[in-house]
Protein backbone atom coordinates (compact mmCIF):
# COMPACT_ATOMS: atom_id res chain seq x y z
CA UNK A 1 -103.77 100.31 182.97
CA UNK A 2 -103.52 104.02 182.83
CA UNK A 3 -99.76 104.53 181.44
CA UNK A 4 -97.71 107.40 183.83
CA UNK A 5 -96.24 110.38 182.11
CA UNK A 6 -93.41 112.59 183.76
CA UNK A 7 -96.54 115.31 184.94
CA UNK A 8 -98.71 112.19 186.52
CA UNK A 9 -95.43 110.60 188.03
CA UNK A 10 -94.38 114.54 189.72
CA UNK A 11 -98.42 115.06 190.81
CA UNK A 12 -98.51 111.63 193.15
CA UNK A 13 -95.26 112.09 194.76
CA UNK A 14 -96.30 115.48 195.39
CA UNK A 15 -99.42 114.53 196.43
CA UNK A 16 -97.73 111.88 199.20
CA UNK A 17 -94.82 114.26 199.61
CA UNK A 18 -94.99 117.74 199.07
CA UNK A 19 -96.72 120.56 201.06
CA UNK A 20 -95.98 123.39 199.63
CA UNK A 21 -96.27 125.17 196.44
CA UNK A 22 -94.59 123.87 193.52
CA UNK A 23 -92.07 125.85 191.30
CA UNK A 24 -89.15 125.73 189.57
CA UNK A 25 -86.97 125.15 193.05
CA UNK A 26 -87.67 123.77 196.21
CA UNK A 27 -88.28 126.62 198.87
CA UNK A 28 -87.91 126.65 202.68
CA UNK A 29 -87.53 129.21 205.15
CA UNK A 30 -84.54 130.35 206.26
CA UNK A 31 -85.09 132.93 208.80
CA UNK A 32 -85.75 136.01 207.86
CA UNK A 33 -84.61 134.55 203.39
CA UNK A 34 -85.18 131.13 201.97
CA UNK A 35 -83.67 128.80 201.71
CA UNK A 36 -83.46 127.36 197.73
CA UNK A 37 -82.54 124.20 196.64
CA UNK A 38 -82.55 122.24 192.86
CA UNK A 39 -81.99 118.78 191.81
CA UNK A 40 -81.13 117.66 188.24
CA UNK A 41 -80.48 114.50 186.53
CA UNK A 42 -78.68 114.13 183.56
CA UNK A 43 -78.94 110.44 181.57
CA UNK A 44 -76.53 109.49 179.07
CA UNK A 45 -79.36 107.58 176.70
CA UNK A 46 -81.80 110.75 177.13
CA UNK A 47 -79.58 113.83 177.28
CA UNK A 48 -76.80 113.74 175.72
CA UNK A 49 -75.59 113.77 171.97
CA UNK A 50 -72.51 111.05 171.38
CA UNK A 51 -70.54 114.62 169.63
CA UNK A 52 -70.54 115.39 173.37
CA UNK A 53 -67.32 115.33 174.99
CA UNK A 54 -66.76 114.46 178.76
CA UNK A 55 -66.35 117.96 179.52
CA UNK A 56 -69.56 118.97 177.76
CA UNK A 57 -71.42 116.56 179.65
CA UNK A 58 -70.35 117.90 183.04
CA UNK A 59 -71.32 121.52 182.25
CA UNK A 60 -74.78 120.54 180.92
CA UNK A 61 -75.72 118.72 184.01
CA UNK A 62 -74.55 121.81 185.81
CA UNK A 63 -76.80 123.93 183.12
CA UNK A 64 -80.37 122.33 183.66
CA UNK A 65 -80.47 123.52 187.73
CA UNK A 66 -78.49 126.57 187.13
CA UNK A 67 -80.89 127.71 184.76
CA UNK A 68 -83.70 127.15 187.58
CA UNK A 69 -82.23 129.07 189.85
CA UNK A 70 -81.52 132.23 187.16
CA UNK A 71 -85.48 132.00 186.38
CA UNK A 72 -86.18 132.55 189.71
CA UNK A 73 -83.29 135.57 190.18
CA UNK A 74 -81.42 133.01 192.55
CA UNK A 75 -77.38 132.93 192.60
CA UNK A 76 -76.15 129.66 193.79
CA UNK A 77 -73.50 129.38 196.41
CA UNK A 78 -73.19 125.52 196.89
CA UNK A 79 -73.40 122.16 194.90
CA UNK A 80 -73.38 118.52 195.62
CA UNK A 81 -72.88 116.31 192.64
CA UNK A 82 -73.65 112.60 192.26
CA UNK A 83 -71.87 110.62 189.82
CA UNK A 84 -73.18 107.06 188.56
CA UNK A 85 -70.44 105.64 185.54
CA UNK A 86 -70.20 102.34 183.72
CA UNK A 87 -67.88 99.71 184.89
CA UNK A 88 -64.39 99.79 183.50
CA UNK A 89 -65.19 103.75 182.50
CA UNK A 90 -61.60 105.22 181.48
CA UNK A 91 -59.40 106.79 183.46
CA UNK A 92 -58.84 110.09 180.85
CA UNK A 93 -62.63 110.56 180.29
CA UNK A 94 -63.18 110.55 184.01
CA UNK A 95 -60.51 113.11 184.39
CA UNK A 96 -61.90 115.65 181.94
CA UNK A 97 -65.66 114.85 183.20
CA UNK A 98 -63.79 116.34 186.66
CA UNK A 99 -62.66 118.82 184.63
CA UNK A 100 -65.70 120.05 183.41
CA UNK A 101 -67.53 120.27 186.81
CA UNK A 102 -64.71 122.21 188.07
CA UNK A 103 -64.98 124.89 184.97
CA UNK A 104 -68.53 125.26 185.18
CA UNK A 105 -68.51 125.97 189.17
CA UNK A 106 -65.88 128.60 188.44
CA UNK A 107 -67.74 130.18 186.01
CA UNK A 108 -70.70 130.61 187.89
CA UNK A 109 -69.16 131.08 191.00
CA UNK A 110 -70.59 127.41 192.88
CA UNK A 111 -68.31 125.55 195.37
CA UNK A 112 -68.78 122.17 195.10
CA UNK A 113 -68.76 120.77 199.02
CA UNK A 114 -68.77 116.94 197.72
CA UNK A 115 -71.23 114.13 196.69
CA UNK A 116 -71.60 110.31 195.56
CA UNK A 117 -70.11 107.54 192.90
CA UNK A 118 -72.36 105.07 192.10
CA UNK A 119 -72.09 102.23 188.99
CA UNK A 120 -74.42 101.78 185.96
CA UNK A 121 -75.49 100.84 182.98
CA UNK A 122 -74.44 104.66 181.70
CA UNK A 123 -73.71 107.50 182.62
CA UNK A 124 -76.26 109.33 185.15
CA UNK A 125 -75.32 112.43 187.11
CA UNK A 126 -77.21 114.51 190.05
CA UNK A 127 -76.24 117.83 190.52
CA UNK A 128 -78.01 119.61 193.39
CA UNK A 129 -77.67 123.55 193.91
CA UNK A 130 -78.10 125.48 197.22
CA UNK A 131 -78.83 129.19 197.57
CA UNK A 132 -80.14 131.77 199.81
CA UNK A 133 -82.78 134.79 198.62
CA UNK A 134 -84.82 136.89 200.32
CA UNK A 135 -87.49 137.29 197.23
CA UNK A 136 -88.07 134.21 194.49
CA UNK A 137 -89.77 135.13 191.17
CA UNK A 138 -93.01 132.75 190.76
CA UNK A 139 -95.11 131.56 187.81
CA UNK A 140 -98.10 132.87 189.08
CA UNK A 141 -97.50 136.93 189.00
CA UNK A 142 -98.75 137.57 186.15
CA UNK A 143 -100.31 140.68 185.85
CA UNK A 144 -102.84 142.34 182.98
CA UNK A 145 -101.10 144.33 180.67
CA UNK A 146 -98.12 142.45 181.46
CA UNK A 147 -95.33 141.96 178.40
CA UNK A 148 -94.05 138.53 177.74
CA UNK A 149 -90.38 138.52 177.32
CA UNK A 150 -87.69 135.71 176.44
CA UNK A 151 -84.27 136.52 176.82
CA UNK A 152 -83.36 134.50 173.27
CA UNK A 153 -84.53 132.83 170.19
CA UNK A 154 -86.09 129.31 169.82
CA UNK A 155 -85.96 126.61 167.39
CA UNK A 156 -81.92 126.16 167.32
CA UNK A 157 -81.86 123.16 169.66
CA UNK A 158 -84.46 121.02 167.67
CA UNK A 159 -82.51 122.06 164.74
CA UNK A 160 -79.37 121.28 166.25
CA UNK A 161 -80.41 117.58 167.63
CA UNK A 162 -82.10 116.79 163.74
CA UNK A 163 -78.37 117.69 162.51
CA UNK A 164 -76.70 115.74 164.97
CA UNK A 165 -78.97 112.45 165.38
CA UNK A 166 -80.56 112.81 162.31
CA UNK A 167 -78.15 113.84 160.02
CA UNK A 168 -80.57 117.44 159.21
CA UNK A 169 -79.00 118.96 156.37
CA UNK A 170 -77.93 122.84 157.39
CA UNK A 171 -75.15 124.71 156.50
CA UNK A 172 -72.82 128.21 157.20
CA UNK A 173 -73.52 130.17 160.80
CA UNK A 174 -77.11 128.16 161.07
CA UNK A 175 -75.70 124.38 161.48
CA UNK A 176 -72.43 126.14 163.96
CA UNK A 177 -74.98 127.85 166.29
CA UNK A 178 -77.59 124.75 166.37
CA UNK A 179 -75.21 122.51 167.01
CA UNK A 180 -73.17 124.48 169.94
CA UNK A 181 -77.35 125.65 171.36
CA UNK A 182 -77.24 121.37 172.06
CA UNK A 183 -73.52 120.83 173.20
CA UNK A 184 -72.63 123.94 174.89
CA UNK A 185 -76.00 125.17 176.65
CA UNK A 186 -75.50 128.50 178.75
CA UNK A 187 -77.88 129.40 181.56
CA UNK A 188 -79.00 133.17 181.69
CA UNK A 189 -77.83 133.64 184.88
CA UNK A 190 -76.50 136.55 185.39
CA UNK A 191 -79.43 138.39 184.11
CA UNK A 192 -82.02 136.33 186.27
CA UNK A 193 -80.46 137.28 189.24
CA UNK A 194 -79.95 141.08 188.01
CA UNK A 195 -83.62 141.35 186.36
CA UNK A 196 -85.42 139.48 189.28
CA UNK A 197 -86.72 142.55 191.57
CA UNK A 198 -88.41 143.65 188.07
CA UNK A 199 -90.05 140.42 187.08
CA UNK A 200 -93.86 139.47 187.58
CA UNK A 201 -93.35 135.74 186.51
CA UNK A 202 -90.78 133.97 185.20
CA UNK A 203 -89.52 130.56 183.90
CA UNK A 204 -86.71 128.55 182.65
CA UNK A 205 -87.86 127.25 179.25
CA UNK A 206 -85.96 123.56 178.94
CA UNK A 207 -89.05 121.83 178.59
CA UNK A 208 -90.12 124.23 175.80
CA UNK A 209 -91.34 127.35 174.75
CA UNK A 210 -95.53 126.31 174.47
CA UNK A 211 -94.77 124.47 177.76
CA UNK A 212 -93.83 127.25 179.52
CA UNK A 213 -95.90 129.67 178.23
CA UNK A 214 -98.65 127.53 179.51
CA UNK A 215 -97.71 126.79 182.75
CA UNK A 216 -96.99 130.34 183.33
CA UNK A 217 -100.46 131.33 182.27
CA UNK A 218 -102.04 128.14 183.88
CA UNK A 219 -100.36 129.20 187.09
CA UNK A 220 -100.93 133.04 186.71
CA UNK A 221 -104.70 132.26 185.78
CA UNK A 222 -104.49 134.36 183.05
CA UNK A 223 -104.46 134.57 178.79
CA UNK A 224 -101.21 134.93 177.12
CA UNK A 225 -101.18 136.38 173.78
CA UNK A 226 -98.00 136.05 171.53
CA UNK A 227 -97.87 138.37 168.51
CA UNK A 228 -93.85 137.93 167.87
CA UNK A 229 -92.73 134.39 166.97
CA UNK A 230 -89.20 134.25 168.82
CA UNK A 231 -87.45 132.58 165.73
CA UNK A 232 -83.97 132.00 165.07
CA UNK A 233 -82.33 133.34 162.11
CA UNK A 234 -82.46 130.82 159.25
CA UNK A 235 -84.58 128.26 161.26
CA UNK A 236 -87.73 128.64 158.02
CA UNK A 237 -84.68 127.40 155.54
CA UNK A 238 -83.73 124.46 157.74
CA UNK A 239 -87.16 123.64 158.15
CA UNK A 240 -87.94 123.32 154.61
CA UNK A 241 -85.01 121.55 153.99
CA UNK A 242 -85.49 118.88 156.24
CA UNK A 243 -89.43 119.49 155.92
CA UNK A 244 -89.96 120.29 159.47
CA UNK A 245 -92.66 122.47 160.69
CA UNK A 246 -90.91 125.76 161.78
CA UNK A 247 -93.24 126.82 164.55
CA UNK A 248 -92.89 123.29 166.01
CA UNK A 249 -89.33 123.59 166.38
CA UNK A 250 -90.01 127.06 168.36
CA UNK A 251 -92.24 125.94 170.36
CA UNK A 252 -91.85 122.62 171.73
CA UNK A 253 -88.02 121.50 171.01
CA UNK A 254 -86.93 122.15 174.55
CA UNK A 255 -83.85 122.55 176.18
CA UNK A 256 -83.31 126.38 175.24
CA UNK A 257 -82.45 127.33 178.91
CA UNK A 258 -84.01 131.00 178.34
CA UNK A 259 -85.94 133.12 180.16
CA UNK A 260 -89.46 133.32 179.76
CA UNK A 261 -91.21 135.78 182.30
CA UNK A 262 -93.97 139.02 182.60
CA UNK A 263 -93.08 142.25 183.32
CA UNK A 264 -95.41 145.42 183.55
CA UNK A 265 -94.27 148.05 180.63
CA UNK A 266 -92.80 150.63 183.61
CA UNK A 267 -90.61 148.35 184.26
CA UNK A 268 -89.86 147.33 180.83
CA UNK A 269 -86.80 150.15 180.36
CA UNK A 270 -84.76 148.65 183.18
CA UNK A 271 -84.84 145.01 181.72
CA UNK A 272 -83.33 146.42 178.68
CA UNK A 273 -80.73 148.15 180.00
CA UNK A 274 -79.91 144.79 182.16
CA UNK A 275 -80.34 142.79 178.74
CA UNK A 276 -77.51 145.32 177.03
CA UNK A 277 -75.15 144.75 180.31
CA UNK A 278 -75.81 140.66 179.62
CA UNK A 279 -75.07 140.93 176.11
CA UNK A 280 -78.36 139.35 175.55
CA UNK A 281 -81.09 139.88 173.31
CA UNK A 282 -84.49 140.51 174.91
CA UNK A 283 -87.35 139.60 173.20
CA UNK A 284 -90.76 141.22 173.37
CA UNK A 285 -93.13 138.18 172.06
CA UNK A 286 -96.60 139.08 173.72
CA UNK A 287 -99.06 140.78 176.51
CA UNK A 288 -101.46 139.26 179.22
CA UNK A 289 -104.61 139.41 178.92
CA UNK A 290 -107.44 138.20 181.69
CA UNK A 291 -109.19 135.08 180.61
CA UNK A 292 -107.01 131.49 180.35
CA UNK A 293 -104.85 129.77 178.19
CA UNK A 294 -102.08 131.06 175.62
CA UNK A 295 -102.75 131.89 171.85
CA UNK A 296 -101.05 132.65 168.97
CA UNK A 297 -102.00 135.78 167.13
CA UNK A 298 -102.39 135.69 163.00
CA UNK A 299 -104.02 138.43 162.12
CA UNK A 300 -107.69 138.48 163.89
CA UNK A 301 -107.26 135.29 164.82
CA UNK A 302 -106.01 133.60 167.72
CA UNK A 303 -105.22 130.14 167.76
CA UNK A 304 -104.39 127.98 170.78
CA UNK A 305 -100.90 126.79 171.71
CA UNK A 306 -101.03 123.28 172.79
CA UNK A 307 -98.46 122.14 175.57
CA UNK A 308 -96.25 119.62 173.34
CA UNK A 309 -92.99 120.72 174.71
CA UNK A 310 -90.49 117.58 176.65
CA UNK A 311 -91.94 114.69 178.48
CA UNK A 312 -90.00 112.06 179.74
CA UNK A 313 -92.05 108.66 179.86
CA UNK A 314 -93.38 109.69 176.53
């Protein structure tokens, strides 16, 4: 029997389900805008760290839509959240996941209109976002001569979850930032929704960096080239201390909640200057070429970046 992966599992209920064209939020009309919507689930045995406090937990499940909806230059307005807890789950903990939720929507400006309790096994949690645009950034406008950005650096959240589950040995400003890339995520919100007229393509990168890169270019039909490894400062020295492969941990650790999107070099200037407002770093890792499939540059050779980024049922 053929075992299901997350990508077979999506591709039949879209098949029996879905009309329209999938991307990183669902999509209906809404007169003359659409209408946007995005469902997340957060599990407790998949997702989250036991460092993570109840607060922490609430604003990552809030993190994984949110950053969705900033990929495609979408501000949310309203959010339903579903809530699934163990039996006999304590009162305080419940009160400061409550807590959470409530910090998060103010910070990103999201009322919360209500939801659902449920009990489990652990803790599960369902946020859904609502939004209205009148333009959505897809995957598929990529354009030749397009520049691949990322609004941030890779590898810290691999890094962080080694140090955390694994005990990774890491020290100084390195092990601080890895571990607060996996307990405190931020979305890049307020730059998707600023940057989004300027964008060809964009992404959210959770499932990871060679995931999205090939997605995008799967989606664009076109080559992506990446000449700039996006690599966190002092990610090589954690690597050879806990003899991990560097460029793994770029590329396929997941859960990053950047930015990864084309833009054509006129437009390049304004991103900046949008980047400098966000206090964010923009990173120029690459240009789109026509042909298929994404490659890594070394010198005059180009080798192929294979999609190994998150899968549940894997």
């Amino acid at each position: 029997m053929t075992k299901l992966d997350e990508k077979k599992i999506i591709s039949i209920l879209q098949k029996n389900l879905v009309s329209t064209t999938h991307e990183d939020v669902e999509i209906f009309r809404l007169g003359k805008n659409f209408g946007v919507i995005k469902t997340d689930t957060l599990v407790q045995s998949t997702d989250v760290p036991p460092q993570m406090s109840p607060e922490q937990i609430a604003k990552k499940s809030m993190v994984a839509p949110l950053s969705d909806f900033a990929s495609k230059g979408v501000k949310p307005k309203h959010g339903i959240i579903s809530v699934s807890l163990p039996r006999n789950y304590p009162r305080t903990k419940l009160v400061r996941l409550a807590s959470g939720f409530r910090e998060a929507s103010r910070q990103f400006g999201v009322k919360i209109l209500g939801g659902d309790t449920n009990e489990a096994k652990e803790i599960v949690i369902s946020v859904m976002l609502f939004g209205v645009a009148k333009k959505i950034t897809p995957r598929s406008g990529a354009k030749v001569g397009d520049i691949i950005i990322t609004t941030g650096t890779f590898g810290k959240t691999g890094a962080g979850l080694g140090i955390l589950l694994k005990n990774g040995r890491s020290s100084g400003k390195f092990r601080k930032d890895a571990i607060n890339s996996v307990i405190e995520p931020r979305p890049q919100l307020k730059f998707g929704v600023l940057a989004s007229k300027y964008l060809d393509s964009s992404m959210d990168s959770s499932d990871g960096l060679s995931t999205t890169l090939i997605e995008l270019a799967s989606a664009s039909k076109k080559k992506f080239v990446i000449s700039t490894i996006p690599k966190e400062n002092g990610l090589d020295e954690f690597a050879r201390a806990n003899r991990k492969n560097p460029l793994d941990l770029v590329f396929n650790s997941g859960e990053e909640y950047e930015i990864v999107a084309t833009v054509s070099q006129k437009n390049l200037p304004r991103l900046e200057k949008i980047a400098k407002k966000c206090k964010i770093s923009l990173i120029q890792i690459g240009h789109v070429q026509s042909g298929k499939g994404v490659f890594l540059q070394s010198g005059k050779k180009q080798i192929p970046i294979k999609n190994k980024g998150w899968r549940h049922f894997t």
